[in-house]
N, C-alpha and C. Protein backbone atom coordinates (compact mmCIF):
# COMPACT_ATOMS: atom_id res chain seq x y z
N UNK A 1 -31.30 -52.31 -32.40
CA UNK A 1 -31.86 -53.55 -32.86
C UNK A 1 -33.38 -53.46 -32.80
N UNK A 2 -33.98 -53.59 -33.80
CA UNK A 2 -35.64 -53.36 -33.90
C UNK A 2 -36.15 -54.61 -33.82
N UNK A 3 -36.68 -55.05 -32.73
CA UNK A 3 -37.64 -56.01 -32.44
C UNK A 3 -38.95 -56.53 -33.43
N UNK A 4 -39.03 -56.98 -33.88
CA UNK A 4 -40.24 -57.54 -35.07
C UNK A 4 -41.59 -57.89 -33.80
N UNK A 5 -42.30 -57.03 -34.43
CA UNK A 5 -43.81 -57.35 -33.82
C UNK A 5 -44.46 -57.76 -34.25
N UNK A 6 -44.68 -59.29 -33.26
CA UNK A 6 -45.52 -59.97 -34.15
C UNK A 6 -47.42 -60.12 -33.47
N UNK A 7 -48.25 -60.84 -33.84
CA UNK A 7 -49.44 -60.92 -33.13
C UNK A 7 -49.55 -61.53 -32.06
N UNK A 8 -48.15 -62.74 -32.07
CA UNK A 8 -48.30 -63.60 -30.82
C UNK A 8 -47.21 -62.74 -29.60
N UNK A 9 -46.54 -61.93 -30.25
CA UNK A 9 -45.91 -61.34 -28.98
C UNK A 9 -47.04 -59.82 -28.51
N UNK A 10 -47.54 -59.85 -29.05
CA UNK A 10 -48.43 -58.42 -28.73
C UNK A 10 -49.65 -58.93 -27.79
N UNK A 11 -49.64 -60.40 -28.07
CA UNK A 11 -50.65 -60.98 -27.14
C UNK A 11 -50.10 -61.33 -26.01
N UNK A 12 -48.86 -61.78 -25.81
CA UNK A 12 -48.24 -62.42 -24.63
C UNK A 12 -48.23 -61.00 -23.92
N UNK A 13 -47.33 -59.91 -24.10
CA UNK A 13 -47.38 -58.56 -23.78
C UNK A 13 -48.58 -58.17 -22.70
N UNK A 14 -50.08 -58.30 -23.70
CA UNK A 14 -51.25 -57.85 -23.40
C UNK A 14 -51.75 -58.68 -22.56
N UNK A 15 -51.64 -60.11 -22.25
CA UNK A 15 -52.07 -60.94 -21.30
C UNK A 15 -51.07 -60.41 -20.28
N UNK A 16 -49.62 -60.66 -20.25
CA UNK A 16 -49.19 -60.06 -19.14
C UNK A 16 -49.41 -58.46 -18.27
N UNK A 17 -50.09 -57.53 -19.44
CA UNK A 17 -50.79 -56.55 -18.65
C UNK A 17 -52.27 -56.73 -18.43
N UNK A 18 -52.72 -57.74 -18.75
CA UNK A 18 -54.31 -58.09 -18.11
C UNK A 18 -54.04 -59.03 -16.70
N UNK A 19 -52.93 -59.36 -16.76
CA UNK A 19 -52.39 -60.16 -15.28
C UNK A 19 -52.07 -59.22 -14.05
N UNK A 20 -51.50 -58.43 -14.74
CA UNK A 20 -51.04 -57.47 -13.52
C UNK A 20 -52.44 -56.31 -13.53
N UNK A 21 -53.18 -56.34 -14.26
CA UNK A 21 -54.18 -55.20 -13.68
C UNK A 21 -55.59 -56.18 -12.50
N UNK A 22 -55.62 -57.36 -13.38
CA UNK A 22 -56.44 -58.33 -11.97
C UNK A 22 -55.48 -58.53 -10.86
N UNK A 23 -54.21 -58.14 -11.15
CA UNK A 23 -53.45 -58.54 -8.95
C UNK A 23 -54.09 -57.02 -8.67
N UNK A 24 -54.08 -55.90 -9.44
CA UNK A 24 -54.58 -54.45 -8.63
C UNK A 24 -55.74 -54.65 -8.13
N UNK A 25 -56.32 -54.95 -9.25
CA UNK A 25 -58.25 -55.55 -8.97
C UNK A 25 -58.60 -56.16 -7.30
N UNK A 26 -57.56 -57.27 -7.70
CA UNK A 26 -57.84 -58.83 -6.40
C UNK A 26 -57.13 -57.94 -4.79
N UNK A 27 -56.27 -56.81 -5.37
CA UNK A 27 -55.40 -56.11 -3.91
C UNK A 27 -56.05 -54.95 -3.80
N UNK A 28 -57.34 -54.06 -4.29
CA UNK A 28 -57.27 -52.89 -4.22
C UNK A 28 -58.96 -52.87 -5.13
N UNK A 29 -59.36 -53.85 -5.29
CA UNK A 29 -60.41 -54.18 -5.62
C UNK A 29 -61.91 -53.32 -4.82
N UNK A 30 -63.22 -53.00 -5.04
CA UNK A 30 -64.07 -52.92 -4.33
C UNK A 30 -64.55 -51.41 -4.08
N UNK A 31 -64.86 -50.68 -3.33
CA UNK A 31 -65.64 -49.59 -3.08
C UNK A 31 -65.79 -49.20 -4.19
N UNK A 32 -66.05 -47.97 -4.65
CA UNK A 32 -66.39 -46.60 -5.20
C UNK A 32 -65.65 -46.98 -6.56
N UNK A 33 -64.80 -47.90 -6.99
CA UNK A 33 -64.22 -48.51 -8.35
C UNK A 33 -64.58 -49.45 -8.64
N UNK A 34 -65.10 -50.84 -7.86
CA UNK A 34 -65.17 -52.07 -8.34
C UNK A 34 -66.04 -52.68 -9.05
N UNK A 35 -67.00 -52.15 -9.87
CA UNK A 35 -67.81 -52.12 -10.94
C UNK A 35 -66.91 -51.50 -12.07
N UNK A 36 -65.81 -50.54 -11.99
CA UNK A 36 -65.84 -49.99 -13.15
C UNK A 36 -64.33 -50.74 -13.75
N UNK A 37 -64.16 -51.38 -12.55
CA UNK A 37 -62.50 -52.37 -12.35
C UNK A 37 -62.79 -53.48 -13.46
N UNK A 38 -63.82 -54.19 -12.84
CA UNK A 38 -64.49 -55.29 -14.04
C UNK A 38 -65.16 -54.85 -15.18
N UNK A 39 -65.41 -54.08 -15.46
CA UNK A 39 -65.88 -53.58 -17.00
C UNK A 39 -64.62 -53.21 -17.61
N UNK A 40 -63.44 -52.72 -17.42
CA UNK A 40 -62.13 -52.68 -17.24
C UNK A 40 -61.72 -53.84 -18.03
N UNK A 41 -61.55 -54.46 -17.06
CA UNK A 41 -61.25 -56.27 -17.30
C UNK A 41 -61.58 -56.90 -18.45
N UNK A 42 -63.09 -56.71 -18.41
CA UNK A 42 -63.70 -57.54 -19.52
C UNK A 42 -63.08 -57.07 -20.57
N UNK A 43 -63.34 -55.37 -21.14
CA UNK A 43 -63.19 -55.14 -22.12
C UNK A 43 -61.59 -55.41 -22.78
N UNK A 44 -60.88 -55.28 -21.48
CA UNK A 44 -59.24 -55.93 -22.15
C UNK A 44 -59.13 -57.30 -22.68
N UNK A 45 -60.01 -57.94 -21.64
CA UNK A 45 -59.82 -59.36 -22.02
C UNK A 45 -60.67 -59.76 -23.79
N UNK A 46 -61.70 -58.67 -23.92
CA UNK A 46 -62.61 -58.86 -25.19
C UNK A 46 -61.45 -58.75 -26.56
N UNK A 47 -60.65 -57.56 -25.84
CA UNK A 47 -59.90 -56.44 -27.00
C UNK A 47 -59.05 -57.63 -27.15
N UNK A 48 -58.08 -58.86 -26.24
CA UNK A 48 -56.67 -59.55 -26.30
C UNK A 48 -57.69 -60.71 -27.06
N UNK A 49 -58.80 -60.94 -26.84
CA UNK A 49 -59.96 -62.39 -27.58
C UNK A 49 -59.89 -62.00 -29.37
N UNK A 50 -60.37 -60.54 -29.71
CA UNK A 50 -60.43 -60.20 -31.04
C UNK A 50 -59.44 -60.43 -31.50
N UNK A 51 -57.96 -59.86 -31.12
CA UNK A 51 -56.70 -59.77 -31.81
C UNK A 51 -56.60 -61.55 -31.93
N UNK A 52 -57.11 -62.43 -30.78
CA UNK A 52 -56.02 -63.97 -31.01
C UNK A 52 -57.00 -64.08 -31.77
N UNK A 53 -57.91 -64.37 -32.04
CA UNK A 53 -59.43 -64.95 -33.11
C UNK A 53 -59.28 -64.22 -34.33
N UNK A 54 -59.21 -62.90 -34.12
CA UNK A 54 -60.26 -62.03 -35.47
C UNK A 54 -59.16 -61.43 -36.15
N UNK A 55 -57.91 -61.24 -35.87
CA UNK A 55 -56.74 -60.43 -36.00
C UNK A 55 -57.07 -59.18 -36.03
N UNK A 56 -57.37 -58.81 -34.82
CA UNK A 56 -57.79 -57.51 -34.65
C UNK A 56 -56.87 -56.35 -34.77
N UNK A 57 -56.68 -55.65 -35.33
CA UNK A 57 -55.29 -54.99 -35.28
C UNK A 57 -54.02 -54.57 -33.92
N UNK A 58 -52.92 -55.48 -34.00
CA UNK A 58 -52.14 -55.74 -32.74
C UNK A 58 -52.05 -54.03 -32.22
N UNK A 59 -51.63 -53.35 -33.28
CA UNK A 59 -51.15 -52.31 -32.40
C UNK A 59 -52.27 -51.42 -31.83
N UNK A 60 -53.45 -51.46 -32.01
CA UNK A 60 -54.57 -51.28 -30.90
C UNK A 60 -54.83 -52.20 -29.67
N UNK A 61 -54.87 -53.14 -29.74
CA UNK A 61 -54.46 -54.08 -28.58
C UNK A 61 -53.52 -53.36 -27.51
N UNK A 62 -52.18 -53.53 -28.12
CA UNK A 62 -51.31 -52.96 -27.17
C UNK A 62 -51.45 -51.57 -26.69
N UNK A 63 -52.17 -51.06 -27.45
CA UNK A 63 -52.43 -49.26 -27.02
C UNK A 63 -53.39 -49.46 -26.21
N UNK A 64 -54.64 -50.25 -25.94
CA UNK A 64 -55.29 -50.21 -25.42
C UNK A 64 -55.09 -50.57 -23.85
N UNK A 65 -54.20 -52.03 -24.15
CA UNK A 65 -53.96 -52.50 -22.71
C UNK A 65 -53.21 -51.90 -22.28
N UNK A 66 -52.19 -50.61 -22.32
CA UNK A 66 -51.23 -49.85 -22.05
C UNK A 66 -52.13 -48.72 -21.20
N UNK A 67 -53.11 -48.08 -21.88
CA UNK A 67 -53.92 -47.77 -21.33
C UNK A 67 -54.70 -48.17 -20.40
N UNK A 68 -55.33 -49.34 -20.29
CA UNK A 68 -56.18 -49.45 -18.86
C UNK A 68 -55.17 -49.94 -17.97
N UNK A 69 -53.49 -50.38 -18.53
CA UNK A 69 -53.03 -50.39 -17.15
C UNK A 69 -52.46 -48.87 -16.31
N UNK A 70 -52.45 -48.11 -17.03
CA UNK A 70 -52.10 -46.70 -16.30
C UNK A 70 -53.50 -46.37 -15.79
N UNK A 71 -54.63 -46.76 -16.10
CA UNK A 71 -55.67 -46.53 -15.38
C UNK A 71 -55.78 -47.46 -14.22
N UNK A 72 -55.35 -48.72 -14.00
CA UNK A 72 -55.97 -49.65 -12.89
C UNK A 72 -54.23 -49.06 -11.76
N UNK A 73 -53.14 -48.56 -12.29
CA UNK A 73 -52.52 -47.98 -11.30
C UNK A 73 -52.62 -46.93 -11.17
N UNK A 74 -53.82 -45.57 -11.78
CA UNK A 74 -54.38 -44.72 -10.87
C UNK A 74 -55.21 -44.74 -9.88
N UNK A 75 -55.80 -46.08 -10.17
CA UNK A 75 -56.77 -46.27 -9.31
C UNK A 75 -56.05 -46.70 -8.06
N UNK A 76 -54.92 -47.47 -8.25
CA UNK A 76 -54.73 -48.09 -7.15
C UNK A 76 -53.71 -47.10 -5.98
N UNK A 77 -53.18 -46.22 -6.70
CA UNK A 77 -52.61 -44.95 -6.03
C UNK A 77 -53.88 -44.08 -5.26
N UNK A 78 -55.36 -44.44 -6.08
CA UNK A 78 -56.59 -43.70 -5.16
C UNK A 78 -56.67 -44.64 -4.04
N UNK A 79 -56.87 -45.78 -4.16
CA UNK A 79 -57.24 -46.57 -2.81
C UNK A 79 -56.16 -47.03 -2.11
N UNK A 80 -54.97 -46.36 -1.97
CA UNK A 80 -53.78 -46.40 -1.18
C UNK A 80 -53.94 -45.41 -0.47
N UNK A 81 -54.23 -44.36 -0.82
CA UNK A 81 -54.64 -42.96 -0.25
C UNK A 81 -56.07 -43.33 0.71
N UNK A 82 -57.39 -43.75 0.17
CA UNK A 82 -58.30 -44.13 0.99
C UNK A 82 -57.95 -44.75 2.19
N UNK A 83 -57.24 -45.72 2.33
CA UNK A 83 -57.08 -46.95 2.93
C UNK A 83 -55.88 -46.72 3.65
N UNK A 84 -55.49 -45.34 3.91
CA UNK A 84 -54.32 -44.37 5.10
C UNK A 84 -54.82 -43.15 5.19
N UNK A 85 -56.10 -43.05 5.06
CA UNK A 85 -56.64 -41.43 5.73
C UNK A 85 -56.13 -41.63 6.81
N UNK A 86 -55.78 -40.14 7.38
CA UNK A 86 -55.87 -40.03 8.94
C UNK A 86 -56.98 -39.89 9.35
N UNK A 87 -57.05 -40.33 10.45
CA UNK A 87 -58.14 -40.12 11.41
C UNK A 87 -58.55 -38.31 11.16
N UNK A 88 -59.75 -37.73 11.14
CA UNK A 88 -60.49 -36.42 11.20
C UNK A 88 -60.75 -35.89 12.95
N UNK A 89 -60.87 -35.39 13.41
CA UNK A 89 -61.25 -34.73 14.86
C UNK A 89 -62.37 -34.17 14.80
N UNK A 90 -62.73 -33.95 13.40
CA UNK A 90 -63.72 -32.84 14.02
C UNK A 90 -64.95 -33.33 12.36
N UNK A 91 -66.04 -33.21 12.88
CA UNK A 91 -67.50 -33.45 12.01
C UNK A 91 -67.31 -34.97 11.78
């Protein structure tokens, strides 16, 4: 059964992955990423603004936000790792 894609489901989609990359942000937010977390952000939120306003082409939208969410859960697999170093002994 082939699902019809439309602009308003490619937006609901894309807001629901701009939702779940600000809980990574708001849980995992800060050091050595958190400048590049919010430039992140913005630009998804710019890319999901063009498509509802400008009809920006949906299926870049969704490629895009597909993309920075495999990026905001690499990141957050980095600062899971930070945030359980072991303790060092030595230097």
């Amino acid at each position: 059964m082939n699902k019809e894609i439309t602009k308003e489901s490619v937006i609901i989609k894309c807001a629901s992955i701009h939702k779940k990359c600000w809980k990574i942000y708001d849980d995992y937010g800060g050091y050595d990423y958190n400048d590049q977390m919010l430039y992140q952000l913005a630009g998804l939120n710019e890319t999901i603004e063009m498509t509802f306003h400008d009809d920006y082409h949906i299926e870049t939208c969704l490629k895009e936000a597909e993309i920075t969410y495999k990026w905001f859960k690499h990141i957050k697999k980095i600062r899971v790792l930070q945030e359980t170093e072991p303790k060092s002994l030595y230097g």
